[in-house]
Protein backbone atom coordinates (compact mmCIF):
# COMPACT_ATOMS: atom_id res chain seq x y z
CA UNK A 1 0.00 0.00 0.00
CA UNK A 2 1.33 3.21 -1.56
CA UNK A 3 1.44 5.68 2.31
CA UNK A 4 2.35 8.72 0.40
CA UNK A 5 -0.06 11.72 0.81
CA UNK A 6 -2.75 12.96 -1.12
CA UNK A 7 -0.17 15.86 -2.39
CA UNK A 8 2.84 13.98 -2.65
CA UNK A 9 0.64 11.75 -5.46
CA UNK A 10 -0.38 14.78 -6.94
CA UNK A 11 2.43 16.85 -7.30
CA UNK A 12 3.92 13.42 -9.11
CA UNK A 13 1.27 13.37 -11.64
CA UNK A 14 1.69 16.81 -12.37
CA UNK A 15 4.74 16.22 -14.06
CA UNK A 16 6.61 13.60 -16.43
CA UNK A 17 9.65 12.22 -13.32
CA UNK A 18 10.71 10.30 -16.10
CA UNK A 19 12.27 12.93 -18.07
CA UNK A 20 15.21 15.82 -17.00
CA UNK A 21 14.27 19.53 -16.74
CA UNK A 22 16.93 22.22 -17.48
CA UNK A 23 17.48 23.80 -13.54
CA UNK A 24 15.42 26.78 -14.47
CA UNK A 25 11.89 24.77 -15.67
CA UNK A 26 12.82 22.08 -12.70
CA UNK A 27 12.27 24.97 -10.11
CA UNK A 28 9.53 26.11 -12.11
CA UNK A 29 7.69 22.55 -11.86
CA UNK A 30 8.56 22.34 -7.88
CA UNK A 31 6.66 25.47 -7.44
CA UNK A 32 3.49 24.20 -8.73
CA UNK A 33 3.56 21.55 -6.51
CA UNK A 34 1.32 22.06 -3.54
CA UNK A 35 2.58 23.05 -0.38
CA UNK A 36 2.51 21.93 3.08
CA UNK A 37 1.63 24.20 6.05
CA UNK A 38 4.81 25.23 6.96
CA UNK A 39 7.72 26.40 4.95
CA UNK A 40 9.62 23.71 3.49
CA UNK A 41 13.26 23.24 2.81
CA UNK A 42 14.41 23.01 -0.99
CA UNK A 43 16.92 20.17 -1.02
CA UNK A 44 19.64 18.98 -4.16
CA UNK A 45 20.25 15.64 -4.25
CA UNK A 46 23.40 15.27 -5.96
CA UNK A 47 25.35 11.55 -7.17
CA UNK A 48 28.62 11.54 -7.34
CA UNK A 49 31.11 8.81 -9.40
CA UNK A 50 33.68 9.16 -6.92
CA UNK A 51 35.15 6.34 -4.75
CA UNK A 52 33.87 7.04 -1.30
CA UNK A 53 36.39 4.11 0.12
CA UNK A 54 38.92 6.64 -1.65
CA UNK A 55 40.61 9.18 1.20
CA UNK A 56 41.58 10.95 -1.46
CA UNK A 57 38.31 11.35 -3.58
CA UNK A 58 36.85 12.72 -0.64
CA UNK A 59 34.57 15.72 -1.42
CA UNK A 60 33.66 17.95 1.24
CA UNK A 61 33.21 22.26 1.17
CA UNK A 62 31.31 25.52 1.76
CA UNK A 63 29.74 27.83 -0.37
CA UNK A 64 27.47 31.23 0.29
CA UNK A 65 24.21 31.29 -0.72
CA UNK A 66 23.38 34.34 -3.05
CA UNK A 67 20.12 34.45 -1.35
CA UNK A 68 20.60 32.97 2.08
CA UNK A 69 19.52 29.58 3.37
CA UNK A 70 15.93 30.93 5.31
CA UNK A 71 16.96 29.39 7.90
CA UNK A 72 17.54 30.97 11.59
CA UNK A 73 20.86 29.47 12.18
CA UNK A 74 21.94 29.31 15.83
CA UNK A 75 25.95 29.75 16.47
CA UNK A 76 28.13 28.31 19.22
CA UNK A 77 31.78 30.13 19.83
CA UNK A 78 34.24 27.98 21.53
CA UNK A 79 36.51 30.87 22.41
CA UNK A 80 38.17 32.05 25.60
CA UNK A 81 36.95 35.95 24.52
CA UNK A 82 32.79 34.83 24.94
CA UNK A 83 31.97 38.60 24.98
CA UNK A 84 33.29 39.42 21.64
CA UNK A 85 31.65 36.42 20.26
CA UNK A 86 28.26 36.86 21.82
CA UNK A 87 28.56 40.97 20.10
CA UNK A 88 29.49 40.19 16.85
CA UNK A 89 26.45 37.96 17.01
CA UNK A 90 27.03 34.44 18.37
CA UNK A 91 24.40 32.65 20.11
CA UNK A 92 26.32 31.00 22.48
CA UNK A 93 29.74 31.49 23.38
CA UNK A 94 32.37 30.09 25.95
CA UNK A 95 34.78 27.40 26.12
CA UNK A 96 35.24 25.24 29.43
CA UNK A 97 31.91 26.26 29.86
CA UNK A 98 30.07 25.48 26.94
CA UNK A 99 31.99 21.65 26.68
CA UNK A 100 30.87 20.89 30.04
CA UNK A 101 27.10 21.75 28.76
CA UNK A 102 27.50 19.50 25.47
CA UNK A 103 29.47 16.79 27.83
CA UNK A 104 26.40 16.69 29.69
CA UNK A 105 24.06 16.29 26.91
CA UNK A 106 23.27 20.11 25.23
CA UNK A 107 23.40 20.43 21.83
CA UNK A 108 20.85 23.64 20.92
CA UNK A 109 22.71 24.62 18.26
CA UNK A 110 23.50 24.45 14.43
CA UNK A 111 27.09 25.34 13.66
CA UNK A 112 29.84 25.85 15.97
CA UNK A 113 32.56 27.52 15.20
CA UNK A 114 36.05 27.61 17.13
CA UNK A 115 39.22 29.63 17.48
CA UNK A 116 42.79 27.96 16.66
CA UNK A 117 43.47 27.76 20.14
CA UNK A 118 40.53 26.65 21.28
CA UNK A 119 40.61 23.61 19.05
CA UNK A 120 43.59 22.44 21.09
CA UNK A 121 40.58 21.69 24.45
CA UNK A 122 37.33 21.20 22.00
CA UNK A 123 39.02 18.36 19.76
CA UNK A 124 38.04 16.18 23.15
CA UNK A 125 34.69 16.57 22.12
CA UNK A 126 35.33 14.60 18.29
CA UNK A 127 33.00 11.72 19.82
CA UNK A 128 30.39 13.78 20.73
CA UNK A 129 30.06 16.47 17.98
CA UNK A 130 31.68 14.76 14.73
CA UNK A 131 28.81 11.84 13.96
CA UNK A 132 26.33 14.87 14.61
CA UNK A 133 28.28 16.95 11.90
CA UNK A 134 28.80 19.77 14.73
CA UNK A 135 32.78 19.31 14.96
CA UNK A 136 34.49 22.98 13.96
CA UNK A 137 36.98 22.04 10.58
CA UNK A 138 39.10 24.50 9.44
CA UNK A 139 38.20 22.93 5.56
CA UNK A 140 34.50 24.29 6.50
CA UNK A 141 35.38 27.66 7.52
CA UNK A 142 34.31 27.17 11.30
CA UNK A 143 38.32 26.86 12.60
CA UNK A 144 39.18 30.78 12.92
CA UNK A 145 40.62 33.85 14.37
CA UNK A 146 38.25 36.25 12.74
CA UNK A 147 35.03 34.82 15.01
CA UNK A 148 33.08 38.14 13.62
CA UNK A 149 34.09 37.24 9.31
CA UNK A 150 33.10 33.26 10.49
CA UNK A 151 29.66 34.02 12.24
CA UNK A 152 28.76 36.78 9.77
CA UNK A 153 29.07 34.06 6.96
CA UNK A 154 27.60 31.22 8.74
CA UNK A 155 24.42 33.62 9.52
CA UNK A 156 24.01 34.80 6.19
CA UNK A 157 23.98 31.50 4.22
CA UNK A 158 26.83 29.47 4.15
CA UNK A 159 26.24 25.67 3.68
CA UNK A 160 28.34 22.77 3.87
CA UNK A 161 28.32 19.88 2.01
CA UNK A 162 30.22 16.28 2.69
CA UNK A 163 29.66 13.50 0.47
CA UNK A 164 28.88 10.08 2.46
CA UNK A 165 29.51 7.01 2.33
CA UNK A 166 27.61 5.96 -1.16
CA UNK A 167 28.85 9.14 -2.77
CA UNK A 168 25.81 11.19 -2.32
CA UNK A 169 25.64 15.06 -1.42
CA UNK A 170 22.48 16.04 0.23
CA UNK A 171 21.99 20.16 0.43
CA UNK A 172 19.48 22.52 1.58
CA UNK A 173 19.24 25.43 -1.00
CA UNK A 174 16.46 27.45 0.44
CA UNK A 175 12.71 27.62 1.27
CA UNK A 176 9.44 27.32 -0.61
CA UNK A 177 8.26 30.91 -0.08
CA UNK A 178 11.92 32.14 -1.92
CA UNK A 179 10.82 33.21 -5.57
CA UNK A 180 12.07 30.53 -8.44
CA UNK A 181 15.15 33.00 -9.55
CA UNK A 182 15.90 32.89 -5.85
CA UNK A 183 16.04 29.37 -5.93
CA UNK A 184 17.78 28.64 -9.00
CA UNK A 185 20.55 31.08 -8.15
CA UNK A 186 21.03 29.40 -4.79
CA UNK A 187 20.66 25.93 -6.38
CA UNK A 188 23.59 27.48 -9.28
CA UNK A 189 26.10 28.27 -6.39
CA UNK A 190 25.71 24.69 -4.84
CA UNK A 191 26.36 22.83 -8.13
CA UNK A 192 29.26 25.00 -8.74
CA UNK A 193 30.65 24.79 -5.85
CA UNK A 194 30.53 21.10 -6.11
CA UNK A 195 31.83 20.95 -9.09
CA UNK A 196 34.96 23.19 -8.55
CA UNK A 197 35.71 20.54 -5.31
CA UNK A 198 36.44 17.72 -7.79
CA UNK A 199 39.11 15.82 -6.32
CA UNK A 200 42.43 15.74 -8.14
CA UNK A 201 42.23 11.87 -7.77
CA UNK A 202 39.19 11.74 -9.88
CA UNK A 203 39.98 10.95 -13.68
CA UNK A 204 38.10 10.61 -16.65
CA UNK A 205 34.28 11.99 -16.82
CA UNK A 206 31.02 11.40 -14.70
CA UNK A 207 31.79 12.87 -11.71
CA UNK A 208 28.56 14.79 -10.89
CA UNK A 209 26.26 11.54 -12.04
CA UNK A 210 22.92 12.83 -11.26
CA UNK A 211 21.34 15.87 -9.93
CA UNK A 212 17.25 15.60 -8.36
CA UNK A 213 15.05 18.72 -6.95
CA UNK A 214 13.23 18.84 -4.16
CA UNK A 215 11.39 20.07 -1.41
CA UNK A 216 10.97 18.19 1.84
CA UNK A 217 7.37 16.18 0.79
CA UNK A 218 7.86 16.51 -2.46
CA UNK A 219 8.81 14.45 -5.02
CA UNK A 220 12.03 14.96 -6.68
CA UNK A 221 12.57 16.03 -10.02
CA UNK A 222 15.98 15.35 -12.14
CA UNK A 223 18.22 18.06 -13.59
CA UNK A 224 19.04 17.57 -16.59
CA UNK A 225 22.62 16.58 -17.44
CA UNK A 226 24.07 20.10 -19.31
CA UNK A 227 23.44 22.08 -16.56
CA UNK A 228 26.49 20.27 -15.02
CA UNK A 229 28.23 18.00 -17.40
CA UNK A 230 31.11 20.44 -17.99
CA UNK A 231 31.96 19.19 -14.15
């Protein structure tokens, strides 16, 4: 028995998930879909050909968003300055403090960010906050001495992505209430962004396999292979 809603069915009938849609009429087709009651996430789904038992195919990065995620992003500062932090807008900031709290179970927040030094204490805490995806990397942009430059860009739209272990990127893009030009620009940064972190290792072509569209109870729609086969 098929359990997907009443829209979900819908919103697949409405279009052909058989075929690939250039980026621009793929956002156009999401946004017919009908919506939920609360703002949902827009999501790429991207495949990669890499070897994800390969250290050295690895793909992990950042990139800005040219129209911000939508999302309110809360920021912890592991820093032994908290005041500094907490003004140039951090959430939460502290060090001996705040890894006592996270020892003991807290972990209201979305990105934490750390100073150089202060990675030499929070590294104790790899158990904790790397299977969570919460660990500060300096590869990410969350390892740094200019806390104001790192929480200004984390705030406005930064997003991460880290392939897993089948080769698969999954990245929020934006919201449904962002316009389609919003969208597509957002969704143009992620793809390039992806595309530019193509490992050195990698040879030959295929290495952005498949890219799908979606938002989170929707079905998703595949891009069509030009608007990344130069990757």
């Amino acid at each position: 028995m098929d359990k997907r809603s009443k829209r979900y069915v819908n919103a697949a009938k409405s279009a052909d998930l058989n075929k690939e849609y250039p980026l621009a009429e793929a956002v156009e087709i999401l946004s017919r879909f009908g919506k939920t009651k609360f703002d949902e996430t827009v999501e790429l789904s991207i495949r990669l050909g890499v070897d994800p038992t390969a250290g050295e195919q690895m793909v992990r990065g950042t990139t800005p968003l040219p129209n911000g995620s939508g999302k309110k992003v809360r920021v912890l500062v592991f820093t032994d300055k908290p005041e500094e932090a907490l003004a140039a807008g951090a959430d939460h900031a502290g060090l001996q403090d705040m890894m006592q709290k996270i020892t003991e179970g807290w972990l209201d927040f979305d990105v934490a960010i750390a100073t150089t030094e202060a990675m030499k204490q929070v590294r104790t805490l790899a158990r904790v906050l790397g299977p969570k995806g919460l660990m500060p990397n300096p590869k990410s942009g969350t390892v740094t001495d200019d806390i104001a430059a790192g929480i200004k860009a984390v705030k406005a739209g930064r997003v991460e992505f880290k392939m897993d272990k089948t080769a698969n990127i999954g990245v929020g893009i934006g919201k449904r209430s962002f316009t389609p030009a919003q969208i597509v620009e957002n969704a143009q940064a992620v793809i390039d962004a992806i595309g530019k972190a193509r490992p050195a290792a990698f040879k030959g072509s295929g290495y952005i396999k498949s890219i799908y569209l979606s938002a989170s109870m929707s079905p998703g729609i595949r891009i069509a292979a030009a608007d990344f086969s130069k990757f």
